[in-house]
C-alpha atoms as a PDB file:
ATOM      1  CA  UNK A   1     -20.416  26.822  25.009  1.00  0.00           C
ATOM      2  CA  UNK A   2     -20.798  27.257  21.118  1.00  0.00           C
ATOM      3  CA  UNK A   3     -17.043  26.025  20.950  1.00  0.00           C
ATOM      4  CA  UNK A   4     -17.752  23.443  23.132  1.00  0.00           C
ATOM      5  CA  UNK A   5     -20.249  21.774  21.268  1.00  0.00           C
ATOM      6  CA  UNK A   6     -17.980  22.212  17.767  1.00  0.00           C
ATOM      7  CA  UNK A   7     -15.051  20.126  19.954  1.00  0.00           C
ATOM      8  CA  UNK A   8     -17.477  17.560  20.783  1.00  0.00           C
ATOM      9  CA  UNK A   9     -18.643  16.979  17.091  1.00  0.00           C
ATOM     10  CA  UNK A  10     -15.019  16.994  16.613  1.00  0.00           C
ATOM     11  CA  UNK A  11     -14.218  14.683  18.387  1.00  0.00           C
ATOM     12  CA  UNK A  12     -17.292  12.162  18.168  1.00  0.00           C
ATOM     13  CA  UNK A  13     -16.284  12.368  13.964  1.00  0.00           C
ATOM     14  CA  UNK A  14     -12.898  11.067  15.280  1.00  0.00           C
ATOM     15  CA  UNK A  15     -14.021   8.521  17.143  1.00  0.00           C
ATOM     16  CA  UNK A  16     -16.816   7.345  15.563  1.00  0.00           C
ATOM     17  CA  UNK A  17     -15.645   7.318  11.683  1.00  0.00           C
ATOM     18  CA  UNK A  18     -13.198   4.666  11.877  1.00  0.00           C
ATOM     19  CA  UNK A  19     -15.029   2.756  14.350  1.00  0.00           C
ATOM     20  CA  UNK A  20     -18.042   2.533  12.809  1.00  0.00           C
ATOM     21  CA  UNK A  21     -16.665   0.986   9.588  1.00  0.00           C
ATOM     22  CA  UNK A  22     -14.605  -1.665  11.385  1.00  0.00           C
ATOM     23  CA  UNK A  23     -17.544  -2.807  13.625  1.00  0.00           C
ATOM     24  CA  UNK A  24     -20.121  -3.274  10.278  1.00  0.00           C
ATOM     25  CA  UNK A  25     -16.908  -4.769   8.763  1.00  0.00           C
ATOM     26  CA  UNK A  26     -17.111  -7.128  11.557  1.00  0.00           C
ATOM     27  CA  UNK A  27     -20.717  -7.734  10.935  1.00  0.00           C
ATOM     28  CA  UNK A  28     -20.708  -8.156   7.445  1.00  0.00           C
ATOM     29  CA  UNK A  29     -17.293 -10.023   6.886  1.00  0.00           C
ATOM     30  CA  UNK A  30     -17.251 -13.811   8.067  1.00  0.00           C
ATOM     31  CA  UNK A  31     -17.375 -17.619   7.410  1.00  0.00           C
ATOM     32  CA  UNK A  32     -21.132 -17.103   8.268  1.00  0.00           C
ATOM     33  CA  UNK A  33     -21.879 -14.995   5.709  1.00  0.00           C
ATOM     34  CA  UNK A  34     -20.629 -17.491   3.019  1.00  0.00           C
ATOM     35  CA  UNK A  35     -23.821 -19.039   1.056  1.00  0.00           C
ATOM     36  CA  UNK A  36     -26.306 -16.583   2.496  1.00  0.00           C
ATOM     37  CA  UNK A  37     -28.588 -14.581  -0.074  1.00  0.00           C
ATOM     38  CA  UNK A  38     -27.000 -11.568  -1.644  1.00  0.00           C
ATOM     39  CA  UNK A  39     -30.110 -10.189  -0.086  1.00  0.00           C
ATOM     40  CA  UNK A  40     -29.589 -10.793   3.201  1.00  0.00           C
ATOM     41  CA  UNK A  41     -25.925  -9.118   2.757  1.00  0.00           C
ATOM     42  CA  UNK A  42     -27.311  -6.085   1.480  1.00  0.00           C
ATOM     43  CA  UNK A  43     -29.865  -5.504   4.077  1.00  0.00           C
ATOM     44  CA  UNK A  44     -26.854  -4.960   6.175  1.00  0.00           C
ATOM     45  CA  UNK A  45     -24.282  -3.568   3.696  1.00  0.00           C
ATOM     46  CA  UNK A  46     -26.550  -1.394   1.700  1.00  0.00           C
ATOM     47  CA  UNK A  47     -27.028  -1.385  -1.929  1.00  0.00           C
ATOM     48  CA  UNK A  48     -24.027  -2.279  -4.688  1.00  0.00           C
ATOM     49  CA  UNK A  49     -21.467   0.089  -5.879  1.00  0.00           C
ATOM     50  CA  UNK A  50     -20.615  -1.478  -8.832  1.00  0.00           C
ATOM     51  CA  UNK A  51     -22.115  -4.516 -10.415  1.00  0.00           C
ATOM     52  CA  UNK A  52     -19.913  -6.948 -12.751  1.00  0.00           C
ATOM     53  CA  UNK A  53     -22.254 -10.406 -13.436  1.00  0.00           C
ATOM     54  CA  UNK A  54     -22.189 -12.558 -10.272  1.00  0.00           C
ATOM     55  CA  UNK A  55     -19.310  -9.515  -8.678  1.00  0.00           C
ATOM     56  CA  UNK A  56     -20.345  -6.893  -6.766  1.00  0.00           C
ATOM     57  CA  UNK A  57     -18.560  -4.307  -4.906  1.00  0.00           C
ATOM     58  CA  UNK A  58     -20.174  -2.239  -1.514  1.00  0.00           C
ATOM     59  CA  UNK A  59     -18.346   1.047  -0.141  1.00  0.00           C
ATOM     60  CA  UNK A  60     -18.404   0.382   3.824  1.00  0.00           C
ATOM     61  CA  UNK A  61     -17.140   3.936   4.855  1.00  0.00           C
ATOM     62  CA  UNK A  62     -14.307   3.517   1.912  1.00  0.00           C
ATOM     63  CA  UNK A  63     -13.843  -0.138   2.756  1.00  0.00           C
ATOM     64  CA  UNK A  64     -14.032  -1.989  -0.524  1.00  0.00           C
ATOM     65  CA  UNK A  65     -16.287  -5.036   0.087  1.00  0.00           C
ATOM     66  CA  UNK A  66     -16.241  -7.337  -2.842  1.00  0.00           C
ATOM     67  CA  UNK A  67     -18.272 -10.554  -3.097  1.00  0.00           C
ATOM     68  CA  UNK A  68     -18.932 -13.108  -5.966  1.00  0.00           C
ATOM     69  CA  UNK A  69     -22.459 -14.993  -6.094  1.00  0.00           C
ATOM     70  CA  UNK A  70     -23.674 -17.897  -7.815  1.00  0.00           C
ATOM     71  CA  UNK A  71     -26.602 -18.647  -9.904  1.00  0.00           C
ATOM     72  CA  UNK A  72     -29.176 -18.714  -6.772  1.00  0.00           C
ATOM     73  CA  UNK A  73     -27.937 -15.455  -5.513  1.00  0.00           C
ATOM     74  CA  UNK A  74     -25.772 -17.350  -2.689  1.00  0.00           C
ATOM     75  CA  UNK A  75     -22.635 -15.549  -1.722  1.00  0.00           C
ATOM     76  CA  UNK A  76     -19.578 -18.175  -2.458  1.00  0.00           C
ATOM     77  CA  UNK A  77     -16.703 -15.482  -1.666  1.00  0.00           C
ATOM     78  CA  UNK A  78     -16.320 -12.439  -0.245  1.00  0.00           C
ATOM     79  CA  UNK A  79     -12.981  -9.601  -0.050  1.00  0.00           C
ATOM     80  CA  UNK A  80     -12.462  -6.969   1.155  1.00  0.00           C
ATOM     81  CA  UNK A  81     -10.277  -5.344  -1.128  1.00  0.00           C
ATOM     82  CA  UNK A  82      -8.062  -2.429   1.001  1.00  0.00           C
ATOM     83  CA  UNK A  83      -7.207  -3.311   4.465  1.00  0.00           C
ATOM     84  CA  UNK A  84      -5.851  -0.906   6.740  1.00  0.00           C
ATOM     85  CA  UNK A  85      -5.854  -0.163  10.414  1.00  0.00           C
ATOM     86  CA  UNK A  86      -9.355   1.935   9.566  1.00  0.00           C
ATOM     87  CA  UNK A  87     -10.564  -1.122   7.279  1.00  0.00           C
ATOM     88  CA  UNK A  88     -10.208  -4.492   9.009  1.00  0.00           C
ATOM     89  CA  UNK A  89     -12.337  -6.765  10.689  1.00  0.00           C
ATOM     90  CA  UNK A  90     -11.573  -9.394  13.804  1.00  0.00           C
ATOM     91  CA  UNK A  91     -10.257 -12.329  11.711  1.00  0.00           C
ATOM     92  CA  UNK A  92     -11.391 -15.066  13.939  1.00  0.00           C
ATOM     93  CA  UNK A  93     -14.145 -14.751  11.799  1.00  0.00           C
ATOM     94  CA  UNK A  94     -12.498 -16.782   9.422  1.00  0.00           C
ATOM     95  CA  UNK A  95     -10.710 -18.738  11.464  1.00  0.00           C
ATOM     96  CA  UNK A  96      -7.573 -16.787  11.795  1.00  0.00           C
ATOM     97  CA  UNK A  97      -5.706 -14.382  14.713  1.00  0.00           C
ATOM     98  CA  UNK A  98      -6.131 -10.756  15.505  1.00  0.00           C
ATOM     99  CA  UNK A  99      -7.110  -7.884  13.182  1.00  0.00           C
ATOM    100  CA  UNK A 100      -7.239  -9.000   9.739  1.00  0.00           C
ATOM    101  CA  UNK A 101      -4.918  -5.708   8.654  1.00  0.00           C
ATOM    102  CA  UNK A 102      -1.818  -7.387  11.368  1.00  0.00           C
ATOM    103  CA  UNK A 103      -2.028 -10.582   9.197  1.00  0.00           C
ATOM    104  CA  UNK A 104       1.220 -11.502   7.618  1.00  0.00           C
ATOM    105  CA  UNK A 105       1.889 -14.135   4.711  1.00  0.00           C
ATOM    106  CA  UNK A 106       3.614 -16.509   8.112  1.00  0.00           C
ATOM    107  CA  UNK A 107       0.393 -16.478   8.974  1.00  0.00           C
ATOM    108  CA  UNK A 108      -1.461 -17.886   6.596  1.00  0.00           C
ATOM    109  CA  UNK A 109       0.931 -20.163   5.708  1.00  0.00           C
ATOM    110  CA  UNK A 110       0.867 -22.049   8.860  1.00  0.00           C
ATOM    111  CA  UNK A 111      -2.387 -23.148   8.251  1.00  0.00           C
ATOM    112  CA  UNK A 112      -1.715 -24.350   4.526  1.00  0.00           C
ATOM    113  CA  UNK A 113      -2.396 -27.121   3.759  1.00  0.00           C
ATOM    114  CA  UNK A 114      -2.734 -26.820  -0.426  1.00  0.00           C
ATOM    115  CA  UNK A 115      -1.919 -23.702  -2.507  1.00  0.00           C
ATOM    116  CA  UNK A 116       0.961 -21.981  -2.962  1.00  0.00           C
ATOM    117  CA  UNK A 117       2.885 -18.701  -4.028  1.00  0.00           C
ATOM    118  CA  UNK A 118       1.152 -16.878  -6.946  1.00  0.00           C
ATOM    119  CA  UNK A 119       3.070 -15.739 -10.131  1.00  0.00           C
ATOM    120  CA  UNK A 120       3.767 -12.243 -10.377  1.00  0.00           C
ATOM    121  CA  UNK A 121       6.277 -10.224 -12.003  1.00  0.00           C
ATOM    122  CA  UNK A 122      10.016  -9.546 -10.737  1.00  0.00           C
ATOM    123  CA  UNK A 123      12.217  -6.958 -11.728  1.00  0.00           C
ATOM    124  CA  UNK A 124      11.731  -4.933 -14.976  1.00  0.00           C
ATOM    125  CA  UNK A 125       8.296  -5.119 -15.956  1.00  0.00           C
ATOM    126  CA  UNK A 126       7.747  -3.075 -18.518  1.00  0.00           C
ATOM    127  CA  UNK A 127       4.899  -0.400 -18.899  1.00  0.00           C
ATOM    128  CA  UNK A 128       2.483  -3.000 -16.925  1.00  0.00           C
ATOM    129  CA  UNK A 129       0.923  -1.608 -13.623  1.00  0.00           C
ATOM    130  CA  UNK A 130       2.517  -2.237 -10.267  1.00  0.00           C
ATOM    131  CA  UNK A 131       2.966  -5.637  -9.565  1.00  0.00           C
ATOM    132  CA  UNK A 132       1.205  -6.988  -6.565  1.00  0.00           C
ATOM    133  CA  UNK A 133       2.231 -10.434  -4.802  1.00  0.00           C
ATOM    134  CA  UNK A 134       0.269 -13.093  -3.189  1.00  0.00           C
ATOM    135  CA  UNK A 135      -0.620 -16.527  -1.770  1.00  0.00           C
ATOM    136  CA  UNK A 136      -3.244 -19.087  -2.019  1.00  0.00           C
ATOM    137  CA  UNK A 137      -3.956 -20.924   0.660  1.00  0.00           C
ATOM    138  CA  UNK A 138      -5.933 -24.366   1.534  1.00  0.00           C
ATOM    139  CA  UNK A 139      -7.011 -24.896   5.346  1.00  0.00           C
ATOM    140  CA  UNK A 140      -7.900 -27.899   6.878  1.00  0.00           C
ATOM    141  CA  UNK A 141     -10.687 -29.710   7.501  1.00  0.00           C
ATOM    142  CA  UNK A 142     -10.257 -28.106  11.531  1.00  0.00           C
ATOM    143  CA  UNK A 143     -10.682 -24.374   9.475  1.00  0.00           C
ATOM    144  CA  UNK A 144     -13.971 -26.255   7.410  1.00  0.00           C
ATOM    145  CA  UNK A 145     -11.544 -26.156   4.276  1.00  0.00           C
ATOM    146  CA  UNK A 146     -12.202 -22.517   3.860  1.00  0.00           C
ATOM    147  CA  UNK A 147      -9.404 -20.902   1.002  1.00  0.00           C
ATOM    148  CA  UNK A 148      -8.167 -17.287   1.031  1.00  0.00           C
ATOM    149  CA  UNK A 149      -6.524 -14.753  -1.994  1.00  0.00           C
ATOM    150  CA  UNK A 150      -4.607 -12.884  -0.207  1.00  0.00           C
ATOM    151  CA  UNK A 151      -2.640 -10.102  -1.814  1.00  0.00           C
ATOM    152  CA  UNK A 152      -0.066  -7.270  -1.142  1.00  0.00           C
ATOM    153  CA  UNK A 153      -0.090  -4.763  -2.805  1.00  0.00           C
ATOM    154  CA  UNK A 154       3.034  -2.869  -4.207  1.00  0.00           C
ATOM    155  CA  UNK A 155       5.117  -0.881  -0.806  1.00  0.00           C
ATOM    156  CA  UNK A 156       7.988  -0.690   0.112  1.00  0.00           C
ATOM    157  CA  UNK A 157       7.892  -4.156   2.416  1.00  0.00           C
ATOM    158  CA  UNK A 158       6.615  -5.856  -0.793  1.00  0.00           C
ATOM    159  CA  UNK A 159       8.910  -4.372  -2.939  1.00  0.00           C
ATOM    160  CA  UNK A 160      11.931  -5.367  -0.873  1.00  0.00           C
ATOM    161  CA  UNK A 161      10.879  -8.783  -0.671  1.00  0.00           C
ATOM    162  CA  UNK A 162      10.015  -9.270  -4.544  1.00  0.00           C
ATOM    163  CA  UNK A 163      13.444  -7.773  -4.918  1.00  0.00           C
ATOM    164  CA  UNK A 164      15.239 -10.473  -2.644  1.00  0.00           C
ATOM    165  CA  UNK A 165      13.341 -13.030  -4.828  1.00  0.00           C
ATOM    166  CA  UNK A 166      14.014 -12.077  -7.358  1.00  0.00           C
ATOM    167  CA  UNK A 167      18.286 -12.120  -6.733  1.00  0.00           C
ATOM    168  CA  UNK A 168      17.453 -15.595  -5.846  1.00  0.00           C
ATOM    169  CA  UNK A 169      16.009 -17.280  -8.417  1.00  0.00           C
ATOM    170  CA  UNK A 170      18.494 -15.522 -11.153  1.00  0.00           C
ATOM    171  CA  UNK A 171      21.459 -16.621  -8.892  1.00  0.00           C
ATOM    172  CA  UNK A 172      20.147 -20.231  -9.302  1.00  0.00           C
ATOM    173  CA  UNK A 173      18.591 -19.961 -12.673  1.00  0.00           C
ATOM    174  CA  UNK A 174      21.210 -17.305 -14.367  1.00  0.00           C
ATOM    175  CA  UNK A 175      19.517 -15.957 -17.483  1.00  0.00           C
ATOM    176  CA  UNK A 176      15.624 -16.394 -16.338  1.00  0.00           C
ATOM    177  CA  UNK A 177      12.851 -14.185 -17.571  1.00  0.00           C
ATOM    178  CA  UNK A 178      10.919 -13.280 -14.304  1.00  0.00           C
ATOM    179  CA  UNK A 179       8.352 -10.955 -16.148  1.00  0.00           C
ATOM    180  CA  UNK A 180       5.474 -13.773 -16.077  1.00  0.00           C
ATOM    181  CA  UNK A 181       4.611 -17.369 -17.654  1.00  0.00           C
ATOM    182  CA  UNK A 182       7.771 -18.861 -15.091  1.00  0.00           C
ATOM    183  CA  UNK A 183       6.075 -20.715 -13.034  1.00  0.00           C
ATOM    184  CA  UNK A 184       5.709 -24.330 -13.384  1.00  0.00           C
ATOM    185  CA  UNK A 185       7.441 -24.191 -16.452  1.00  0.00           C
ATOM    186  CA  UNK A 186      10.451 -23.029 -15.669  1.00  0.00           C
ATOM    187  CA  UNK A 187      10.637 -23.079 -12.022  1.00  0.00           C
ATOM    188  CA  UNK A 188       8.631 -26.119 -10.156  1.00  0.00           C
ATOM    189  CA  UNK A 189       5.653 -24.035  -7.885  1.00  0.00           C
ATOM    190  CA  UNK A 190       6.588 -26.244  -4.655  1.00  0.00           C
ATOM    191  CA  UNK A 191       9.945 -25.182  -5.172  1.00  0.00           C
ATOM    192  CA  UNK A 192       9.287 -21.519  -6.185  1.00  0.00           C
ATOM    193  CA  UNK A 193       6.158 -21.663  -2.859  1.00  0.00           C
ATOM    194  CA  UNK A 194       8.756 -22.068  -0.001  1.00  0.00           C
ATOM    195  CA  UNK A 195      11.115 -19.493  -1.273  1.00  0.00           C
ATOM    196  CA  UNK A 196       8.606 -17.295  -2.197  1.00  0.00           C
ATOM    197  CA  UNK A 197       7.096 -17.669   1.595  1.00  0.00           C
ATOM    198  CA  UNK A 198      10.895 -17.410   3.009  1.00  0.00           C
ATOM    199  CA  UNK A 199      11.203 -13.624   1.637  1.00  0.00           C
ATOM    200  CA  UNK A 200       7.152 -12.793   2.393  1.00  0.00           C
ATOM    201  CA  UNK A 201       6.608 -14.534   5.601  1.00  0.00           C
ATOM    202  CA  UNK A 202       6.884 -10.913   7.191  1.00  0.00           C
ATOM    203  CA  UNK A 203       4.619  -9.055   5.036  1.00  0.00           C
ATOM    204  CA  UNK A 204       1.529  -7.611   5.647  1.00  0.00           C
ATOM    205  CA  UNK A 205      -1.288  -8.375   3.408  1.00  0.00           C
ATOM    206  CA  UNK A 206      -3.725  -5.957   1.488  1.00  0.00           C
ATOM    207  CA  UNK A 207      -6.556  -7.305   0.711  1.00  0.00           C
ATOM    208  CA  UNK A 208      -7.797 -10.449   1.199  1.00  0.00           C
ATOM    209  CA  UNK A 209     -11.208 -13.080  -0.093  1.00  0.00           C
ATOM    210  CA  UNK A 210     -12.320 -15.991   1.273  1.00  0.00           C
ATOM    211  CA  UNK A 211     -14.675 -18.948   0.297  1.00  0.00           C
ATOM    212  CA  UNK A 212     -14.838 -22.582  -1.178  1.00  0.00           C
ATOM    213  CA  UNK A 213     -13.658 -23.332  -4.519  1.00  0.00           C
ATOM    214  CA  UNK A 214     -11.457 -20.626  -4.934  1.00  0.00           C
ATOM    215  CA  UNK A 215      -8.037 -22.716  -5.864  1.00  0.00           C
ATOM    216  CA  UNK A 216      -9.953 -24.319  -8.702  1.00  0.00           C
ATOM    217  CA  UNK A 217     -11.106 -21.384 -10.377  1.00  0.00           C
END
């Protein structure tokens, strides 16, 4: 009996640990929850791991919940910062498909509308930290005009896309710095955007934030 009890707990852990997290992740992480009161947020996410002026971050069963406030204490964004299978939320939420940690660049590029490929660094980049690579995208008025960060991190998908970029734009442009300050100057961002998308459409993303305003910051 005494062992079956410990296999029980055992398993219940299992079961439940993952679980758990997604479902409050579900709860917590949504279009709805944009412009509520930090309060409000917290009643449900518990109290701040780390506080950074209007940033705060929340450990959700070591899912990184990040959100940004304004003056009245209204949340205008929220991340979360690691996705994984064990830290993702339904994205219909935000008006998107599936389990947010299944999301691919594609797919947030077929509903943008505004944004584009961010700048990051390609090739040699010195003693900097790993580069990560990502896209900012504008919905439509359908989506309420919500905007998402998204980011991947640096893995071996990412890697091997930055890596066909990279042979890309110094076959075009021979001789081109790609360790930052490129784009728009030296490569137009529409231009840079599509084949940025053409090498990361596959990619999974990493973290992701939503809200209004974002693009303009």
């Amino acid at each position: 009996m005494h062992k079956c009890m410990i296999l029980i707990a055992v398993v219940l852990s299992i079961v439940s640990g993952p679980s758990a997290a997604r479902s409050k992740l579900d709860r917590l992480i949504s279009a709805d929850m944009l412009g509520v009161q930090r309060a409000y947020f917290e009643k449900k996410a518990g109290i701040a791991k780390r506080v950074s002026g209007k940033e705060r971050q929340y450990d959700v069963g070591g899912c990184l919940i990040n959100i940004v406030e304004d003056s009245n204490q209204s949340i205008v964004s929220i991340e979360l910062e690691n996705i994984s299978k064990n830290c993702s939320f339904d994205s219909a939420s935000v008006f998107l498909n599936g389990p947010v940690h299944k999301i691919t660049f594609s797919s947030l590029q077929a509903v943008n509308v505004g944004g584009g490929a961010k700048e990051a660094c390609l090739g040699f980049c010195g003693n900097s930290a790993d580069p990560t690579y990502g896209l900012l995208v504008e919905t439509p008025r359908s989506m309420t005009g919500i905007e998402f960060d998204a980011d991947v991190a640096y893995n071996k998908s990412s890697s091997a896309a930055a890596d066909r970029l990279q042979k890309i734009l110094e076959k075009c442009l021979p001789g081109i710095d790609l360790f930052g300050d490129y784009l728009g100057t030296k490569i137009p961002e529409k231009i840079y955007s599509e084949l940025w998308i053409n090498e990361f459409s596959r990619v999974r993303i990493t973290s992701i934030r939503f809200g209004y305003n974002i693009l303009r910051k």
